[in-house]
PDB file of N, CA and C in Angstrom:
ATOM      1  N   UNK A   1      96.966 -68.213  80.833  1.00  0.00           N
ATOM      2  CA  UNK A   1      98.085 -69.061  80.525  1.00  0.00           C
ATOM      3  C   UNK A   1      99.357 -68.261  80.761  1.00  0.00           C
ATOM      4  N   UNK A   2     100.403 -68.917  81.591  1.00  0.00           N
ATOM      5  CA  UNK A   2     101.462 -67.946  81.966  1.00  0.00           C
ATOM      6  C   UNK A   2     102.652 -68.183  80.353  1.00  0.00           C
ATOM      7  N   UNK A   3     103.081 -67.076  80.622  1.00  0.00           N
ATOM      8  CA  UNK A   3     103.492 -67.237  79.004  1.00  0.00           C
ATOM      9  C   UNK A   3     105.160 -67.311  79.418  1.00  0.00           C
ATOM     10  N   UNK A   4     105.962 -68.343  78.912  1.00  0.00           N
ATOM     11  CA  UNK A   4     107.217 -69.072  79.370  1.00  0.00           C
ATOM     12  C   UNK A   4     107.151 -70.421  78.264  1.00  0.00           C
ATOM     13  N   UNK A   5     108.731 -70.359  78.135  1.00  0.00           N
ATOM     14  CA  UNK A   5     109.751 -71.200  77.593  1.00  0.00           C
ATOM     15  C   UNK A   5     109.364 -72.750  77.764  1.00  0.00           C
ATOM     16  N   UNK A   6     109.128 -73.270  77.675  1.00  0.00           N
ATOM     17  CA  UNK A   6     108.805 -74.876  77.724  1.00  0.00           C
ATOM     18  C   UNK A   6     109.366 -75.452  76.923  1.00  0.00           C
ATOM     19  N   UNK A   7     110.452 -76.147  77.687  1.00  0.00           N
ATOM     20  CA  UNK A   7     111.348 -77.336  77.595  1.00  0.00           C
ATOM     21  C   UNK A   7     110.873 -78.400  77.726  1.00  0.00           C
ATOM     22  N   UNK A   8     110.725 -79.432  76.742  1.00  0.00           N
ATOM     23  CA  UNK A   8     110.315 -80.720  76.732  1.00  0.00           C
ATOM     24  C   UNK A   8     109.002 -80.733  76.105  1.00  0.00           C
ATOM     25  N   UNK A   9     108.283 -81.746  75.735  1.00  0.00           N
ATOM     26  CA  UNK A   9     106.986 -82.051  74.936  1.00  0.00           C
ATOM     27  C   UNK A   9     106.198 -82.637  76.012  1.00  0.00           C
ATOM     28  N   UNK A  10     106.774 -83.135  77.162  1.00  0.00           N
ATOM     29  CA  UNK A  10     105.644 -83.654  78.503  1.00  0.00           C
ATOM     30  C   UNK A  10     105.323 -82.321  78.681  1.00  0.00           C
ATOM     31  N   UNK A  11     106.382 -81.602  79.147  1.00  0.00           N
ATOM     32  CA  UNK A  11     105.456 -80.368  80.239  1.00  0.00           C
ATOM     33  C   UNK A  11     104.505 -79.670  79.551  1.00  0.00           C
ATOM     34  N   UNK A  12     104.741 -79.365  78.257  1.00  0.00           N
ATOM     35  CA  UNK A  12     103.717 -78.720  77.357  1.00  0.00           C
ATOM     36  C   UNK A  12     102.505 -79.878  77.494  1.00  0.00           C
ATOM     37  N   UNK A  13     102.402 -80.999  77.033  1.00  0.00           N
ATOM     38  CA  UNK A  13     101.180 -81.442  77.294  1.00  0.00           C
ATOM     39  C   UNK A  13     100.531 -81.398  79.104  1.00  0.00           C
ATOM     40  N   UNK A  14     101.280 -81.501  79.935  1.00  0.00           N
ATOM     41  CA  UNK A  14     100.771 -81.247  81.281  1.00  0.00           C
ATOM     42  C   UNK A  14      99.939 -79.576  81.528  1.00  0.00           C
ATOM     43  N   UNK A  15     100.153 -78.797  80.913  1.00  0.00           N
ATOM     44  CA  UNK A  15      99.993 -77.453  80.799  1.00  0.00           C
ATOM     45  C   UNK A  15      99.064 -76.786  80.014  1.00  0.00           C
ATOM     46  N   UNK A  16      98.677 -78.106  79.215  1.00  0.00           N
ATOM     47  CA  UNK A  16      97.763 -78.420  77.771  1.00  0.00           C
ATOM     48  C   UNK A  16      97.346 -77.194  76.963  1.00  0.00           C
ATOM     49  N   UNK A  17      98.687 -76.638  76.490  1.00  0.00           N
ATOM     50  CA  UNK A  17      99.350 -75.637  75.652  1.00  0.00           C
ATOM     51  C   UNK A  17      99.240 -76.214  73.820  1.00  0.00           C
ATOM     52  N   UNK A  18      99.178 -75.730  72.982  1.00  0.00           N
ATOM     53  CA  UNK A  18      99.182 -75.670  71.653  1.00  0.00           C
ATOM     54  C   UNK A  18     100.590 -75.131  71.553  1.00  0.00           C
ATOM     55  N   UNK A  19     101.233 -75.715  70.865  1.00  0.00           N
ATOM     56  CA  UNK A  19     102.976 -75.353  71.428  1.00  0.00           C
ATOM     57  C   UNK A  19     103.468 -75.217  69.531  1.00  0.00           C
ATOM     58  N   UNK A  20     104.432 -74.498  69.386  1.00  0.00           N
ATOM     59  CA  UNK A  20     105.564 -74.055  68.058  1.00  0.00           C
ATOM     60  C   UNK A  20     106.187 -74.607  68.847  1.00  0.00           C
ATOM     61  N   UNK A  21     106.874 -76.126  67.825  1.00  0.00           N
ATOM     62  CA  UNK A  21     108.134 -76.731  68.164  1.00  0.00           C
ATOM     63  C   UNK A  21     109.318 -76.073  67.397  1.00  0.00           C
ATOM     64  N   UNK A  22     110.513 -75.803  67.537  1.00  0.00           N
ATOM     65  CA  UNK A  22     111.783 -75.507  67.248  1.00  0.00           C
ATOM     66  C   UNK A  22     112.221 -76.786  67.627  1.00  0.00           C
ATOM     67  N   UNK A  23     113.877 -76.770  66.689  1.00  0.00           N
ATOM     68  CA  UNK A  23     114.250 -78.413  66.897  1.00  0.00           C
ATOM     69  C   UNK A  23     114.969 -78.610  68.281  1.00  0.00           C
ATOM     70  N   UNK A  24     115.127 -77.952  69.410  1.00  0.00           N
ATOM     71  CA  UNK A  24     115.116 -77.955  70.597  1.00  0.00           C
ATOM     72  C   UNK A  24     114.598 -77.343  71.951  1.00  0.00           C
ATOM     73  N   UNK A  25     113.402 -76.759  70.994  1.00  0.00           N
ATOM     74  CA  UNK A  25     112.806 -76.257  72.161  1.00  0.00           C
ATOM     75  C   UNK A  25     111.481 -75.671  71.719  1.00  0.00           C
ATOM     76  N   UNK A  26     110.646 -75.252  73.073  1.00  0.00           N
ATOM     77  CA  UNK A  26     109.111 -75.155  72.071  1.00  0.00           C
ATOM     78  C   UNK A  26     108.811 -73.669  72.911  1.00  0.00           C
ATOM     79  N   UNK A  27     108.156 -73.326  72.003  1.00  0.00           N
ATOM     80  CA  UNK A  27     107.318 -72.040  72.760  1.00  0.00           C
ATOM     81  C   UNK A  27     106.061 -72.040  72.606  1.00  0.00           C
ATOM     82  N   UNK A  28     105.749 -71.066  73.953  1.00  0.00           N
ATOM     83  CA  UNK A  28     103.787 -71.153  74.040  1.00  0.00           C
ATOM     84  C   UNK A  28     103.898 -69.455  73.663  1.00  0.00           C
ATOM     85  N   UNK A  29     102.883 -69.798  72.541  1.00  0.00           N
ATOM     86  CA  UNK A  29     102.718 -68.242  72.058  1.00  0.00           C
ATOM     87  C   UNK A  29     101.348 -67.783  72.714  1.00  0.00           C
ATOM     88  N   UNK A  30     101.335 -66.709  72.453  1.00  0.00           N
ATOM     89  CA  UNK A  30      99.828 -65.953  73.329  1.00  0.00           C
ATOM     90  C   UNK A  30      98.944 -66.154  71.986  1.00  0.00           C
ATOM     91  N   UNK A  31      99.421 -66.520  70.983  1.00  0.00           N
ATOM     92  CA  UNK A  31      98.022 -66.303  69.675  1.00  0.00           C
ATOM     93  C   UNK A  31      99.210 -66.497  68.878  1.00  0.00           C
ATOM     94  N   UNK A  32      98.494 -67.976  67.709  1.00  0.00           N
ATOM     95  CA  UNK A  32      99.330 -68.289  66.913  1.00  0.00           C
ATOM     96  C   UNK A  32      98.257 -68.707  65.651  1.00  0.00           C
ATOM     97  N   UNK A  33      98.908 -68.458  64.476  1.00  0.00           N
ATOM     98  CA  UNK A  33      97.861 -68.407  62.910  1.00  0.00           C
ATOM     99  C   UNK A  33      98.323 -69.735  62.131  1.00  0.00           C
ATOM    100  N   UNK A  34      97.750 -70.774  62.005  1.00  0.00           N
ATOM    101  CA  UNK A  34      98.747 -71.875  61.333  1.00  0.00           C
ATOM    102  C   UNK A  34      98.089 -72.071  59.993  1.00  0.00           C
ATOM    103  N   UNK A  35      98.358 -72.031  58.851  1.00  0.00           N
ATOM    104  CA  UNK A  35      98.186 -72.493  57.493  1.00  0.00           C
ATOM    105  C   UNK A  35      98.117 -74.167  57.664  1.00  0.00           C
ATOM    106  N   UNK A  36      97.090 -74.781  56.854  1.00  0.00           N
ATOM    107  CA  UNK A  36      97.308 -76.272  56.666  1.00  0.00           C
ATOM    108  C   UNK A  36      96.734 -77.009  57.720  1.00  0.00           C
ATOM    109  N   UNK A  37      96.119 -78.544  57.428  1.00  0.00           N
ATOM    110  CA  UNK A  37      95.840 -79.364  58.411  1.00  0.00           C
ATOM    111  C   UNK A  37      96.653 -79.352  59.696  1.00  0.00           C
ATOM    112  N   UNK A  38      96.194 -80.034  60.921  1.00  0.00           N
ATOM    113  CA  UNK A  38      96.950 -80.011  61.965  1.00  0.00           C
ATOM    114  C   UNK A  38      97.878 -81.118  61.724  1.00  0.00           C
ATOM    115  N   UNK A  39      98.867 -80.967  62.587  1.00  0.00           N
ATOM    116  CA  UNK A  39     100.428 -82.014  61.932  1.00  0.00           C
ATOM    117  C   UNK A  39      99.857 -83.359  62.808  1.00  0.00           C
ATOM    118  N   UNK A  40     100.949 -83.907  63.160  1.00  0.00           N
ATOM    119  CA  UNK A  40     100.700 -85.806  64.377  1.00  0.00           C
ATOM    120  C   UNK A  40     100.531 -85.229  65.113  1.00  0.00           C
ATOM    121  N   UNK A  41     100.992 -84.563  66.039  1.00  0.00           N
ATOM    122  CA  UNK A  41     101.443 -83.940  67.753  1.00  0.00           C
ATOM    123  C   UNK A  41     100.519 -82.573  67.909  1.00  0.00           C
ATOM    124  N   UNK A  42      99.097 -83.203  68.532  1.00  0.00           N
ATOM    125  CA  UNK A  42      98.038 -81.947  68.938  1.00  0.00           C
ATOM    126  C   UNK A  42      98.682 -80.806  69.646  1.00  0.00           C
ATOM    127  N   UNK A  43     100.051 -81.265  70.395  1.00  0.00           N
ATOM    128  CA  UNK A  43     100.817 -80.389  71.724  1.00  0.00           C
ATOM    129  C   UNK A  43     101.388 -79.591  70.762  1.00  0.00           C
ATOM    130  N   UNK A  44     101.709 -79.622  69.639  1.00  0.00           N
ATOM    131  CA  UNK A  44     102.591 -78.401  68.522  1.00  0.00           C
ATOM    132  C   UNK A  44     102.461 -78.083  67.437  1.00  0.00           C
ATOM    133  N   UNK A  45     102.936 -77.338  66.563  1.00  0.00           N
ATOM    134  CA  UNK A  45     102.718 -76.922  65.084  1.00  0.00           C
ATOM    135  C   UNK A  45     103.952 -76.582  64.803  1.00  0.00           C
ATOM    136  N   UNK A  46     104.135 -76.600  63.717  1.00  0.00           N
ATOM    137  CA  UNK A  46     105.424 -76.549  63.116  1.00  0.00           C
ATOM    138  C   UNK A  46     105.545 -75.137  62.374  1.00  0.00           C
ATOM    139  N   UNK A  47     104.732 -75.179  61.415  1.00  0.00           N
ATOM    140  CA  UNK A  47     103.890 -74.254  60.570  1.00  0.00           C
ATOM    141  C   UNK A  47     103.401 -73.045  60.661  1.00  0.00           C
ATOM    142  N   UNK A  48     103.750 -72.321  61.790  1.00  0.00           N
ATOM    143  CA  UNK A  48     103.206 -71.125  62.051  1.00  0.00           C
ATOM    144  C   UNK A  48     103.167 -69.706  61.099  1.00  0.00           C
ATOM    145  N   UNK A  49     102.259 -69.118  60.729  1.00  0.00           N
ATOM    146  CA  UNK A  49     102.312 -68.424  59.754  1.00  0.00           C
ATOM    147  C   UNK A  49     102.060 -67.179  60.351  1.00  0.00           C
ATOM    148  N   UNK A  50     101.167 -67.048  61.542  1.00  0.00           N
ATOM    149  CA  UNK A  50     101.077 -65.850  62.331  1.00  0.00           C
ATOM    150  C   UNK A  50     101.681 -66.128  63.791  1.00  0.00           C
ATOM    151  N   UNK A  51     102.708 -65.274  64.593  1.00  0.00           N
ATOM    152  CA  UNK A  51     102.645 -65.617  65.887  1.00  0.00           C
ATOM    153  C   UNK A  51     102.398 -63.919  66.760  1.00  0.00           C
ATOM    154  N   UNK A  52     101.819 -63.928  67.876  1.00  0.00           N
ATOM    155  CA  UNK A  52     101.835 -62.895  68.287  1.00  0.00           C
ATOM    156  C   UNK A  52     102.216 -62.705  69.695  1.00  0.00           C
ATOM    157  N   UNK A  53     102.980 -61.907  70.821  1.00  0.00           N
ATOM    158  CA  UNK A  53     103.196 -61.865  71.832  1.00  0.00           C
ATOM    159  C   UNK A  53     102.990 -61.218  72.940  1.00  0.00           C
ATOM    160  N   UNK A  54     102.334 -60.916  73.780  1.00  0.00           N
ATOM    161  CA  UNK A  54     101.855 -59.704  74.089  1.00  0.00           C
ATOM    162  C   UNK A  54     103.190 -59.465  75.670  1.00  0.00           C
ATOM    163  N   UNK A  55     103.962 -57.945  75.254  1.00  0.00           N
ATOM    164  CA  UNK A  55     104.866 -58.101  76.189  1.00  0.00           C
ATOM    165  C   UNK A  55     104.336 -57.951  77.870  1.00  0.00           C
ATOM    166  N   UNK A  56     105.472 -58.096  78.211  1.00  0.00           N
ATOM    167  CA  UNK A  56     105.375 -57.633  79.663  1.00  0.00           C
ATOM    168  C   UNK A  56     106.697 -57.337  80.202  1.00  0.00           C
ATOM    169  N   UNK A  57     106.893 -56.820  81.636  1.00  0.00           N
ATOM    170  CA  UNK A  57     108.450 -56.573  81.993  1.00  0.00           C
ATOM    171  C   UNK A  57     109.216 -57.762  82.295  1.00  0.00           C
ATOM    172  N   UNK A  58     108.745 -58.778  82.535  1.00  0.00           N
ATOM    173  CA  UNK A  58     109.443 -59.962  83.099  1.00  0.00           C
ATOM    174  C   UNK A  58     109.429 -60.907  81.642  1.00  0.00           C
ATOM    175  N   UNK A  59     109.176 -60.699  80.321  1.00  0.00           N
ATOM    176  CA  UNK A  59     109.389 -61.487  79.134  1.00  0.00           C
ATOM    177  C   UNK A  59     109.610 -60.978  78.269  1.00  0.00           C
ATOM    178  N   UNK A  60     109.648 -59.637  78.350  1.00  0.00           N
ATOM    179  CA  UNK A  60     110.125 -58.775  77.138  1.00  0.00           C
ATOM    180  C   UNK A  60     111.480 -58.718  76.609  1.00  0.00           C
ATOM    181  N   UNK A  61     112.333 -59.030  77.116  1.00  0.00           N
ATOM    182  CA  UNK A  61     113.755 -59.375  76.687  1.00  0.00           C
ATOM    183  C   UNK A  61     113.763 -60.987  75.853  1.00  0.00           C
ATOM    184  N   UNK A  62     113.201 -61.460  76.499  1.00  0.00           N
ATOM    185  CA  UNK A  62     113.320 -62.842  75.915  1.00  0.00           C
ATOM    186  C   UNK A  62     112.471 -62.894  74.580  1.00  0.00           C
ATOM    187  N   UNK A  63     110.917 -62.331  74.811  1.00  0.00           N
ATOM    188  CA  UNK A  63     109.821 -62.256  73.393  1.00  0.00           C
ATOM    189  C   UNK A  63     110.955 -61.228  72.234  1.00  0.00           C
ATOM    190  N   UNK A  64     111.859 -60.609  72.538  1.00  0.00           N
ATOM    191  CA  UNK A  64     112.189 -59.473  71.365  1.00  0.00           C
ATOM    192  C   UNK A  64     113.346 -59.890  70.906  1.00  0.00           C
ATOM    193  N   UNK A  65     114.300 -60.939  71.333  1.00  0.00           N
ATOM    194  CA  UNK A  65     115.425 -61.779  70.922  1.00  0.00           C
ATOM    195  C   UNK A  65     115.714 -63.144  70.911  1.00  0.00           C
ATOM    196  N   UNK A  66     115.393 -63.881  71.612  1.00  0.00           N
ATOM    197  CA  UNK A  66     115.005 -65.791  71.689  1.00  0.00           C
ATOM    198  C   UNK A  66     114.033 -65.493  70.668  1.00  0.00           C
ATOM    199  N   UNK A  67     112.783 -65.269  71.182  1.00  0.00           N
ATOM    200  CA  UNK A  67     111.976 -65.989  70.925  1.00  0.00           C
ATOM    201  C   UNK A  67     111.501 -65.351  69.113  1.00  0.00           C
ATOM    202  N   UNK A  68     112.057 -64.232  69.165  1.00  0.00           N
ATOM    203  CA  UNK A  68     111.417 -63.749  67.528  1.00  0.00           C
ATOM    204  C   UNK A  68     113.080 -64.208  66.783  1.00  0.00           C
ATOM    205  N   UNK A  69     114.110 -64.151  67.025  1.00  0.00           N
ATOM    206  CA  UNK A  69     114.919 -65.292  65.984  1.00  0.00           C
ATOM    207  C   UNK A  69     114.568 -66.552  65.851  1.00  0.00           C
ATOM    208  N   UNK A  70     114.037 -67.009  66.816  1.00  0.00           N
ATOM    209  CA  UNK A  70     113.967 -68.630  66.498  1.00  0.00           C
ATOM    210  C   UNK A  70     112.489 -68.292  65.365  1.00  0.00           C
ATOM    211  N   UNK A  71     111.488 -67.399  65.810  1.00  0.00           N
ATOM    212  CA  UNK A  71     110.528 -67.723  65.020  1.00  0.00           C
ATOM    213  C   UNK A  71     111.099 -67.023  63.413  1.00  0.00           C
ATOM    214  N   UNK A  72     111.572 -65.821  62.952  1.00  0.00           N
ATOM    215  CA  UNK A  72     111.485 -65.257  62.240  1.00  0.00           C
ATOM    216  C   UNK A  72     112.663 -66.385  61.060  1.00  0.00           C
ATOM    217  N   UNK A  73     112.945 -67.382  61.575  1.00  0.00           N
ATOM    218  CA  UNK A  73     113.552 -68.431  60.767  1.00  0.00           C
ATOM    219  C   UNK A  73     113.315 -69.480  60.583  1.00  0.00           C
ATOM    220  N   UNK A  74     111.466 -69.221  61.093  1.00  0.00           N
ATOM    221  CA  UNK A  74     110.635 -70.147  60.186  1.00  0.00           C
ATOM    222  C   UNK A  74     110.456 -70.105  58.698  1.00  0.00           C
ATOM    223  N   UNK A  75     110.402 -70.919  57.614  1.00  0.00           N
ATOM    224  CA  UNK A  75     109.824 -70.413  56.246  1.00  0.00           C
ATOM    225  C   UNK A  75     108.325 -70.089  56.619  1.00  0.00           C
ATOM    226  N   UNK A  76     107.393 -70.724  57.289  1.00  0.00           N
ATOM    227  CA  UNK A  76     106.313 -70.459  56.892  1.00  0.00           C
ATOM    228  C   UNK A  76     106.160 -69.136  57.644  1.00  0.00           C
ATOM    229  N   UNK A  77     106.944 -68.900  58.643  1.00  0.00           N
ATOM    230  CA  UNK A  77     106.234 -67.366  59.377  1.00  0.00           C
ATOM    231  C   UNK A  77     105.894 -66.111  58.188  1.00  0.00           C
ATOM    232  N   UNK A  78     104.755 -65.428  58.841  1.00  0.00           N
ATOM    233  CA  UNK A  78     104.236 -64.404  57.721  1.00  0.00           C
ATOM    234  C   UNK A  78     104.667 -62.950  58.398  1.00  0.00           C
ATOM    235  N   UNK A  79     104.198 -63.040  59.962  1.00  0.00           N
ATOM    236  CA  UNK A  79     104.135 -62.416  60.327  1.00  0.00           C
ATOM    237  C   UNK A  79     104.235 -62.646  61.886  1.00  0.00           C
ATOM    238  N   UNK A  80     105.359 -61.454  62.727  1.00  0.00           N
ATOM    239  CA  UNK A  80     105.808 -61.481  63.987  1.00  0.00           C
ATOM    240  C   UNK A  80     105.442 -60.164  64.885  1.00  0.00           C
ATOM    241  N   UNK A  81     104.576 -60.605  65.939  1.00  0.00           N
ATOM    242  CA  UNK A  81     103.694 -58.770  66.225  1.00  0.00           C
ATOM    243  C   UNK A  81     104.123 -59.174  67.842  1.00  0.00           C
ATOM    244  N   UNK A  82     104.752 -57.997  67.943  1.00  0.00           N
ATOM    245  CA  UNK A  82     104.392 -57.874  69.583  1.00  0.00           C
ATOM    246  C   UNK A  82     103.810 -56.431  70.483  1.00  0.00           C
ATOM    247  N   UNK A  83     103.234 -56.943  70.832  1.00  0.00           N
ATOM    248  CA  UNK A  83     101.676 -56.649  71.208  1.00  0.00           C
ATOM    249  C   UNK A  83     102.077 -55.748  72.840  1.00  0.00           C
ATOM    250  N   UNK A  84     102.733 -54.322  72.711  1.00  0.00           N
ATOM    251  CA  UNK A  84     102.733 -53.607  74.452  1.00  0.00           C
ATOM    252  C   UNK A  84     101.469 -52.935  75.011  1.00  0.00           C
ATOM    253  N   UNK A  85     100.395 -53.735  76.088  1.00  0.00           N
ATOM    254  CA  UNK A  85      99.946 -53.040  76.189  1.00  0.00           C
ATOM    255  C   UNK A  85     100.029 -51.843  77.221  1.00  0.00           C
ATOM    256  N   UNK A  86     101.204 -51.670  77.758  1.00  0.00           N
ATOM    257  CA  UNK A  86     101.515 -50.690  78.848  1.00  0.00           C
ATOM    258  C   UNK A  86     101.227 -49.193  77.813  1.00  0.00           C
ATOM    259  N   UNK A  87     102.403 -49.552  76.614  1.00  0.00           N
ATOM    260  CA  UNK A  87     102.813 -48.255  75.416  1.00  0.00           C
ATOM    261  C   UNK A  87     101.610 -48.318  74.600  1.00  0.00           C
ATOM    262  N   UNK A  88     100.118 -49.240  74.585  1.00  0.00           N
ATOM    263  CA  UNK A  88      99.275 -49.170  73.934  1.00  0.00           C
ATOM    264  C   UNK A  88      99.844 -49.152  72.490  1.00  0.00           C
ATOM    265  N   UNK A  89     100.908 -50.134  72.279  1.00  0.00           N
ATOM    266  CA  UNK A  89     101.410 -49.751  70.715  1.00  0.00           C
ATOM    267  C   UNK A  89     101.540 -51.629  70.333  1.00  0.00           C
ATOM    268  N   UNK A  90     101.896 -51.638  69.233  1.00  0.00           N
ATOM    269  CA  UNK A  90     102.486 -53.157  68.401  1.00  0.00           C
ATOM    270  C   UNK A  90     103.389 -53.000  67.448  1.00  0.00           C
ATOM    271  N   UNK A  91     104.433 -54.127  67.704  1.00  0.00           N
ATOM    272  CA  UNK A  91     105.148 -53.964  66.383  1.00  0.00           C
ATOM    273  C   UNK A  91     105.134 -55.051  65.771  1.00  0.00           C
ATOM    274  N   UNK A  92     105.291 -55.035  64.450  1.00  0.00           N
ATOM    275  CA  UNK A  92     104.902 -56.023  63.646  1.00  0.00           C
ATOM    276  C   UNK A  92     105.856 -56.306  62.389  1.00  0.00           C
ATOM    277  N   UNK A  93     106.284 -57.693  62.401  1.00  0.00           N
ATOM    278  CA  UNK A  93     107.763 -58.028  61.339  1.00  0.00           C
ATOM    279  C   UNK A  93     107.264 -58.434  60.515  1.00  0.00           C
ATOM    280  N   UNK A  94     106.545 -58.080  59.535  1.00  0.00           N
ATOM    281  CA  UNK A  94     106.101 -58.619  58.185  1.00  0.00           C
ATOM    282  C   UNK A  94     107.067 -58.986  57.051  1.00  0.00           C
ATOM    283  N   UNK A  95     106.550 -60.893  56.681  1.00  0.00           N
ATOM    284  CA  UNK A  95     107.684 -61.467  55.667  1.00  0.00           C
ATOM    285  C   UNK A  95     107.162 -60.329  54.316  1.00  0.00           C
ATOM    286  N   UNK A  96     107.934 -59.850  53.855  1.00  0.00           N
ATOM    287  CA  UNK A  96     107.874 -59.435  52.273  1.00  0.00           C
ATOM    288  C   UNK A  96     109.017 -59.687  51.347  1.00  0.00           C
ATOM    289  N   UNK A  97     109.318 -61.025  50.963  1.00  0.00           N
ATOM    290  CA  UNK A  97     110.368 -60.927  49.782  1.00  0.00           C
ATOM    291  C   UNK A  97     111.520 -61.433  50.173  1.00  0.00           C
ATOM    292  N   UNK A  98     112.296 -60.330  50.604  1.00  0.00           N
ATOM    293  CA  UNK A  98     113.894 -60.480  51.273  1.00  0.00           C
ATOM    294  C   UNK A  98     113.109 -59.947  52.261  1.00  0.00           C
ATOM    295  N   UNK A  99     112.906 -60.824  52.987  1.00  0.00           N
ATOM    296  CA  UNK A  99     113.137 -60.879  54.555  1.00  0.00           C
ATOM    297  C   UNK A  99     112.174 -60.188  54.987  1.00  0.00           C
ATOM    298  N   UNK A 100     112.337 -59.624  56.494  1.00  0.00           N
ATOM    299  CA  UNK A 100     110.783 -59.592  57.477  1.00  0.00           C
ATOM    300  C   UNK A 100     111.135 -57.368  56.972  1.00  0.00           C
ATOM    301  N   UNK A 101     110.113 -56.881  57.754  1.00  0.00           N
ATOM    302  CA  UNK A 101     110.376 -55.338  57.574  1.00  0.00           C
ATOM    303  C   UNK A 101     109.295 -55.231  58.354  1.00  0.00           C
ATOM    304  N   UNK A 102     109.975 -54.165  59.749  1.00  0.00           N
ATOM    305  CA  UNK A 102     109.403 -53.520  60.553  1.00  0.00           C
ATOM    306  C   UNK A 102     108.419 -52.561  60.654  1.00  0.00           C
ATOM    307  N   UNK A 103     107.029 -52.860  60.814  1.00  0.00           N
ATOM    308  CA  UNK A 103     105.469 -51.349  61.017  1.00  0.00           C
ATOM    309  C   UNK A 103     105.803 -51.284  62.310  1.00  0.00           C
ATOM    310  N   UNK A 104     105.722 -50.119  62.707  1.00  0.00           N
ATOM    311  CA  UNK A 104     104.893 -49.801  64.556  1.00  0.00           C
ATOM    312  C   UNK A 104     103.856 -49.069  64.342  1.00  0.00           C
ATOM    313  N   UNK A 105     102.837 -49.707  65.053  1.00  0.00           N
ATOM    314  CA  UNK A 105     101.634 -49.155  65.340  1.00  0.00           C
ATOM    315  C   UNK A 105     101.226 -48.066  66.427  1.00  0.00           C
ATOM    316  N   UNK A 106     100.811 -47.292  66.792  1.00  0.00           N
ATOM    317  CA  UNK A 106     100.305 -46.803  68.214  1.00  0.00           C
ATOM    318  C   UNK A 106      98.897 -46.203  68.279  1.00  0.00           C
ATOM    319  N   UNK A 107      98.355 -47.268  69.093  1.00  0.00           N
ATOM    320  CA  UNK A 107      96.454 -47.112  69.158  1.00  0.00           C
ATOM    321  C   UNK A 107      95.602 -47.786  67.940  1.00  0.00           C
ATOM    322  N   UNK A 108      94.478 -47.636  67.796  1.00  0.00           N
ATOM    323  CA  UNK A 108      93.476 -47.930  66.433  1.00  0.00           C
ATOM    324  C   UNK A 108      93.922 -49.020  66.190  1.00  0.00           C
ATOM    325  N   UNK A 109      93.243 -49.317  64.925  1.00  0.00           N
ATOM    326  CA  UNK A 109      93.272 -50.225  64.553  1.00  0.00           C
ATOM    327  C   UNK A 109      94.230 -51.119  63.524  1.00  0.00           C
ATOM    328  N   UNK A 110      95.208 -51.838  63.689  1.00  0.00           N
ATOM    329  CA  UNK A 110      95.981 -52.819  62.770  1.00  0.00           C
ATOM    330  C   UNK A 110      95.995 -53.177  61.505  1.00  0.00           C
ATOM    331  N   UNK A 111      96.024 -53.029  60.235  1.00  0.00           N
ATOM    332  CA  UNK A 111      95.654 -53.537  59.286  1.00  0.00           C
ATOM    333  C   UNK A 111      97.336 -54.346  58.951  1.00  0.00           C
ATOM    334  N   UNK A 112      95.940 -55.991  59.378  1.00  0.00           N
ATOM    335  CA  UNK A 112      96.996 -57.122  58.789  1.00  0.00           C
ATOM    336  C   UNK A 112      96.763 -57.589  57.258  1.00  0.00           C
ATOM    337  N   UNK A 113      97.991 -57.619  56.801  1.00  0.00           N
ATOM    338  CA  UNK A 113      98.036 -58.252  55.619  1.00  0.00           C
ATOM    339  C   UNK A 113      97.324 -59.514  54.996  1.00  0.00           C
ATOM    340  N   UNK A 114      97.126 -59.503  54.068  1.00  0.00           N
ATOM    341  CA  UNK A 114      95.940 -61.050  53.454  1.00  0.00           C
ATOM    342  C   UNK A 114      97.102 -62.073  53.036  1.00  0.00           C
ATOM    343  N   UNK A 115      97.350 -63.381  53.566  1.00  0.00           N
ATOM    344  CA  UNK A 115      97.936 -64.572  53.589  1.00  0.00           C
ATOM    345  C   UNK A 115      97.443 -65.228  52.502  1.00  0.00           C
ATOM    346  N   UNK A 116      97.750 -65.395  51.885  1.00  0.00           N
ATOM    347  CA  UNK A 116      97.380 -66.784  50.782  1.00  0.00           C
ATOM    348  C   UNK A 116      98.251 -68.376  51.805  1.00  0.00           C
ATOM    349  N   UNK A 117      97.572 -69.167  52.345  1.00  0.00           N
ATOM    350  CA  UNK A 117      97.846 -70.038  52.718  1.00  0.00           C
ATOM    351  C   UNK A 117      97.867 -71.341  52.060  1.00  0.00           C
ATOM    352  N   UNK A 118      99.309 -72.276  52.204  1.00  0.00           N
ATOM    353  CA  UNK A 118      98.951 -73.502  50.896  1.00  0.00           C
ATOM    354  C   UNK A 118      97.844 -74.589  51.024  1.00  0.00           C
ATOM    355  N   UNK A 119      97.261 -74.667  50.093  1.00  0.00           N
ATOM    356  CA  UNK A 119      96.345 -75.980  50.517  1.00  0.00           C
ATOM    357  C   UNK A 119      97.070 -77.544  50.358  1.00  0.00           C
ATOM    358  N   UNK A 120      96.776 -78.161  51.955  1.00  0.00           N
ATOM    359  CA  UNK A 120      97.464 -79.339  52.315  1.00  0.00           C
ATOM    360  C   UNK A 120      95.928 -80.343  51.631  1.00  0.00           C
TER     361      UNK A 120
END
């Protein structure tokens, strides 16, 4: 799946993407964690509680400023990781409290945090 900006709710269904709507615009995440039943619209989620991105040179500007403000001002986001595998590293914006706070990883293994998710 080529990973890009999708404008509009047709093209995402033509592309037949699982899409995070924002109120003008949607993104296709590479791996997304949603708390709760699925919403009306199979093409999106609102709700995202995990999103993850895996960079590259041609989206890495956009995954580290568009696309993690629009997400990191979700309420439900938990957690915002982007995933280099050139630097074999991840960084990861974990919600705690007041606001998100930056881990970097490099190599091994990740230890993600345990979500209590609401029951819908």
């Amino acid at each position: 799946m080529r990973h890009e900006l999708v404008r509009g709710f047709p093209r995402a269904r033509e592309k037949g993407c699982r899409v995070h709507a924002a109120p003008d615009t949607a993104y296709c995440p590479h791996l997304m964690g949603v708390c709760g039943s699925p919403g009306e619209n199979p093409f999106w989620e609102e709700r995202p509680c995990l999103v993850l991105e895996v960079l590259s040179p041609s989206t890495e500007a956009q995954d580290r400023w568009e696309k993690m403000r629009a997400h990191l001002n979700l309420e439900s986001l938990q957690a915002y990781l982007l995933l280099d595998p050139e630097r074999k590293s991840l960084e990861g914006y974990f919600h705690g409290g007041k606001g998100f706070s930056l881990k970097r990883y490099a190599g091994g293994q990740v230890p993600l945090p345990a979500w209590t998710c609401p029951r819908t």
